[in-house]
N, C-alpha and C. Protein backbone atom coordinates (compact mmCIF):
# COMPACT_ATOMS: atom_id res chain seq x y z
N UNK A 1 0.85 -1.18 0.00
CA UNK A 1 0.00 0.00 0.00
C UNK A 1 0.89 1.24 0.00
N UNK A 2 0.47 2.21 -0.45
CA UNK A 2 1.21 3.41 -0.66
C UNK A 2 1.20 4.24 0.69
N UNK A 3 2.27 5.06 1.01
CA UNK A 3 2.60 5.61 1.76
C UNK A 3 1.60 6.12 2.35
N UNK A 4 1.73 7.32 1.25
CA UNK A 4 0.25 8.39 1.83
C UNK A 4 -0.83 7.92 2.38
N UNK A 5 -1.35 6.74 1.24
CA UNK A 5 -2.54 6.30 1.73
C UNK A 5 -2.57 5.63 2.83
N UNK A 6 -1.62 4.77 3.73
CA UNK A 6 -1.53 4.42 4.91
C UNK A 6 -1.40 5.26 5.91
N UNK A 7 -0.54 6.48 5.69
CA UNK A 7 -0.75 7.80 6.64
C UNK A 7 -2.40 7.99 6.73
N UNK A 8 -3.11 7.94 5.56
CA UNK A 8 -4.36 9.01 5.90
C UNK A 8 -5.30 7.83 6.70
N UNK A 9 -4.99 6.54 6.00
CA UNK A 9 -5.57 5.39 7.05
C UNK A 9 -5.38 5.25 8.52
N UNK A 10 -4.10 5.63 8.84
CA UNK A 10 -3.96 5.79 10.33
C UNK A 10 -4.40 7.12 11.11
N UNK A 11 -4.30 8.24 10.09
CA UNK A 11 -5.27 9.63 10.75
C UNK A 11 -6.51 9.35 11.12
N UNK A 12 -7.37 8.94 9.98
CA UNK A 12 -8.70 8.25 10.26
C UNK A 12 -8.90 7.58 11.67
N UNK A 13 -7.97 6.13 12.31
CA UNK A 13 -8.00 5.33 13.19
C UNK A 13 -7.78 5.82 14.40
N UNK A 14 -6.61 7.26 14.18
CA UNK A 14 -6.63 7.98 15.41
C UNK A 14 -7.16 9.41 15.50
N UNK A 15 -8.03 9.65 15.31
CA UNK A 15 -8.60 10.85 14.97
C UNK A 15 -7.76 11.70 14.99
N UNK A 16 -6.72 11.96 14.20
CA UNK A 16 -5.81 12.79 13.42
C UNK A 16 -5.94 13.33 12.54
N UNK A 17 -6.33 15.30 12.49
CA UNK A 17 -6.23 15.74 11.57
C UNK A 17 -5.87 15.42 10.10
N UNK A 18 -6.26 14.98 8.90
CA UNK A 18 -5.21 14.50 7.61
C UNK A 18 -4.70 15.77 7.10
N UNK A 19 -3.29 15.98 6.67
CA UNK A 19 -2.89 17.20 5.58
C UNK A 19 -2.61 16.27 4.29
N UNK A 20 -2.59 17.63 3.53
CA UNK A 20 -2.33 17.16 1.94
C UNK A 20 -1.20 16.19 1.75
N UNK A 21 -1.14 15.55 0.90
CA UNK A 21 0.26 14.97 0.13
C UNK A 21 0.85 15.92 0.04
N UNK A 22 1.17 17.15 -0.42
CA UNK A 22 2.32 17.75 -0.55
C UNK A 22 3.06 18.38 0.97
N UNK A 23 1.73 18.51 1.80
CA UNK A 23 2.54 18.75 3.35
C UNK A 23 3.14 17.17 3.63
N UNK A 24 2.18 16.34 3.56
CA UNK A 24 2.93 14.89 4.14
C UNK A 24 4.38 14.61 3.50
N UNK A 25 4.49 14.96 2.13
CA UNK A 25 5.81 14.71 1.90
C UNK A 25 6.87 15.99 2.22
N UNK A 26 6.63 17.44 2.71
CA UNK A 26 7.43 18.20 2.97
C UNK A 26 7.94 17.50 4.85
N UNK A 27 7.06 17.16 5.20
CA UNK A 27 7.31 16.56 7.00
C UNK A 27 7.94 15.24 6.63
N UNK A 28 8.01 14.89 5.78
CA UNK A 28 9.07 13.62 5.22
C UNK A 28 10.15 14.24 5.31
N UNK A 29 10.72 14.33 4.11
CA UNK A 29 11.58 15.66 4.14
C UNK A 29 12.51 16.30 5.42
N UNK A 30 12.12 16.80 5.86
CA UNK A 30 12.21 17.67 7.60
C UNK A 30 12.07 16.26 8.14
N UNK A 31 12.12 15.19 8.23
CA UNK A 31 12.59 14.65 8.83
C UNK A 31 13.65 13.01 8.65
N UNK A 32 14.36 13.84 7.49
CA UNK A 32 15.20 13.03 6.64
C UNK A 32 15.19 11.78 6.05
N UNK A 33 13.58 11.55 5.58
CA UNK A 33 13.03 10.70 4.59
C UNK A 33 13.93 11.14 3.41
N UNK A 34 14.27 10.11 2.53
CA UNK A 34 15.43 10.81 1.40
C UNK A 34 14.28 10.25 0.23
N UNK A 35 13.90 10.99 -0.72
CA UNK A 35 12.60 11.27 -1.75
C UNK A 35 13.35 10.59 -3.06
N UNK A 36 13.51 9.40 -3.45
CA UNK A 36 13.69 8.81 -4.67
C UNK A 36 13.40 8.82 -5.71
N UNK A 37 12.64 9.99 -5.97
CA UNK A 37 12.17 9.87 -7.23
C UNK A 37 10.93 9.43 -7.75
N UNK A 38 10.47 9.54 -8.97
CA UNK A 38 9.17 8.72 -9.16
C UNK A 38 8.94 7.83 -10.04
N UNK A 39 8.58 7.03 -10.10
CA UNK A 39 8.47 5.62 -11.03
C UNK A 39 6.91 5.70 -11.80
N UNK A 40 7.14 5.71 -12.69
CA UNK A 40 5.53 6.41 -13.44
C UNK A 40 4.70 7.18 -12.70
N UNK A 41 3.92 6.97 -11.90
CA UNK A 41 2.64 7.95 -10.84
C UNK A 41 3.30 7.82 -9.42
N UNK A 42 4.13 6.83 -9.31
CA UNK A 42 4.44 6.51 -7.90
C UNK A 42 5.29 7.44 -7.43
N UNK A 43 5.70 7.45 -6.43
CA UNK A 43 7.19 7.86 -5.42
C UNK A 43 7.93 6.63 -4.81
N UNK A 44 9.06 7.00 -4.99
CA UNK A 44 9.70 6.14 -4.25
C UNK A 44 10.24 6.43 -2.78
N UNK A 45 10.27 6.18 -1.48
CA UNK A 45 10.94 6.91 -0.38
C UNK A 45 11.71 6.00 0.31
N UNK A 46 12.91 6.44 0.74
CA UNK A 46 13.87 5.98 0.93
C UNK A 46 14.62 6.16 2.72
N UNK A 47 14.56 5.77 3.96
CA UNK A 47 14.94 5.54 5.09
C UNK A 47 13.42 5.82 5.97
N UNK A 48 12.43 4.92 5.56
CA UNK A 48 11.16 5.02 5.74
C UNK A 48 10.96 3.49 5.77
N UNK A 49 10.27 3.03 6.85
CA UNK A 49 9.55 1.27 6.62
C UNK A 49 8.28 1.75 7.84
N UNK A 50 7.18 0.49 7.57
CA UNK A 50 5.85 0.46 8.79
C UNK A 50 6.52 -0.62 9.81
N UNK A 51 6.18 -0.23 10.99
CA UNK A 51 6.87 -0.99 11.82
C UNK A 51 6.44 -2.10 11.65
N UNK A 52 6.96 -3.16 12.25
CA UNK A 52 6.84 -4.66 12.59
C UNK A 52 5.75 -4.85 13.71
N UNK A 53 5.34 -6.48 13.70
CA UNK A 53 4.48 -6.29 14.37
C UNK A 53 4.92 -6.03 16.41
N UNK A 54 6.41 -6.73 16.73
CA UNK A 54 7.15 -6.64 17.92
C UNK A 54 7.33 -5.23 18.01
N UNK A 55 7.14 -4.23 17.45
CA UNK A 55 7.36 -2.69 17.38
C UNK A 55 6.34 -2.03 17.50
N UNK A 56 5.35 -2.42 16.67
CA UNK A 56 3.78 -2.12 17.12
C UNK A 56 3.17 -2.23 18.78
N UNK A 57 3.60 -3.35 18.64
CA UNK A 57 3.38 -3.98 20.54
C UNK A 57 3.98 -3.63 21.71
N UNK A 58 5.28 -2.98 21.58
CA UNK A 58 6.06 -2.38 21.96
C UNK A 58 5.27 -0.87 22.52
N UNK A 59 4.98 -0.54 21.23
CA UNK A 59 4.91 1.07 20.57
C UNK A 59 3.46 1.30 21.59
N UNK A 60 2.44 0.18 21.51
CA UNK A 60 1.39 0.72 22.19
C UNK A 60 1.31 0.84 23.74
N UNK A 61 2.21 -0.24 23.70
CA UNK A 61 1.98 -0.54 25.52
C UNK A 61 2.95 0.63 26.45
N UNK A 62 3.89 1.47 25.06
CA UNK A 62 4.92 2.54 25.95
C UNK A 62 3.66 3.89 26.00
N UNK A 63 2.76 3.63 24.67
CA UNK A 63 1.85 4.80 24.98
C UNK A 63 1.13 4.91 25.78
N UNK A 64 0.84 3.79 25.86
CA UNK A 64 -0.85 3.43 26.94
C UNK A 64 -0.10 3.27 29.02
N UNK A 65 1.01 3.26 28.48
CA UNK A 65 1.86 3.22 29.94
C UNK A 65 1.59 1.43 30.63
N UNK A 66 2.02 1.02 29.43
CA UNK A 66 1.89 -0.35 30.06
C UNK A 66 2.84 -1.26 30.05
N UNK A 67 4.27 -0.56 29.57
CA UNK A 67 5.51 -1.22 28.89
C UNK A 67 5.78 -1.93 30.38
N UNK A 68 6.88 -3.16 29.71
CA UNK A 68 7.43 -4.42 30.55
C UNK A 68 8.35 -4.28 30.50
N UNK A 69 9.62 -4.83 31.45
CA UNK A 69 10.49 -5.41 30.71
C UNK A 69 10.90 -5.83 29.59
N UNK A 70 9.86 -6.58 29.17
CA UNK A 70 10.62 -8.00 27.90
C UNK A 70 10.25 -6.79 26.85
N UNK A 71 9.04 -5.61 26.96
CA UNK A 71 9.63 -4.30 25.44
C UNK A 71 10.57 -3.94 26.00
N UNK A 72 11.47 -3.67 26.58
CA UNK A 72 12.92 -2.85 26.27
C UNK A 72 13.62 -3.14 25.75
């Protein structure tokens, strides 16, 4: 799935404001996403991945204040 469209999927899930594609890729950018170019309609982006699912699990339980040991 494409970038953007997984950003605006997760705004949706967390009731997060959505901005345009062209702000989403300037906050790429500013935060040293390196912009590859484009491959017919696409983009390519480069020091960017969706976390894993051990990172996800991690990721919620440090938000929700529920982290363990075994996430560190």
């Amino acid at each position: 799935m494409a970038l953007n469209e997984t950003f605006q999927r997760w705004c949706e899930e967390e009731g997060v404001r959505q901005i345009s594609p062209r702000k989403f890729c300037t906050a790429l950018w500013e935060r040293g996403v390196v912009d590859g170019g484009k491959v017919g309609v696409d983009r390519i982006w480069s020091g960017i991945r969706p976390k894993n699912e051990n990172e996800r699990i991690v990721f919620e339980q440090r938000r929700s204040g529920q982290e363990t040991l075994s996430g560190l």
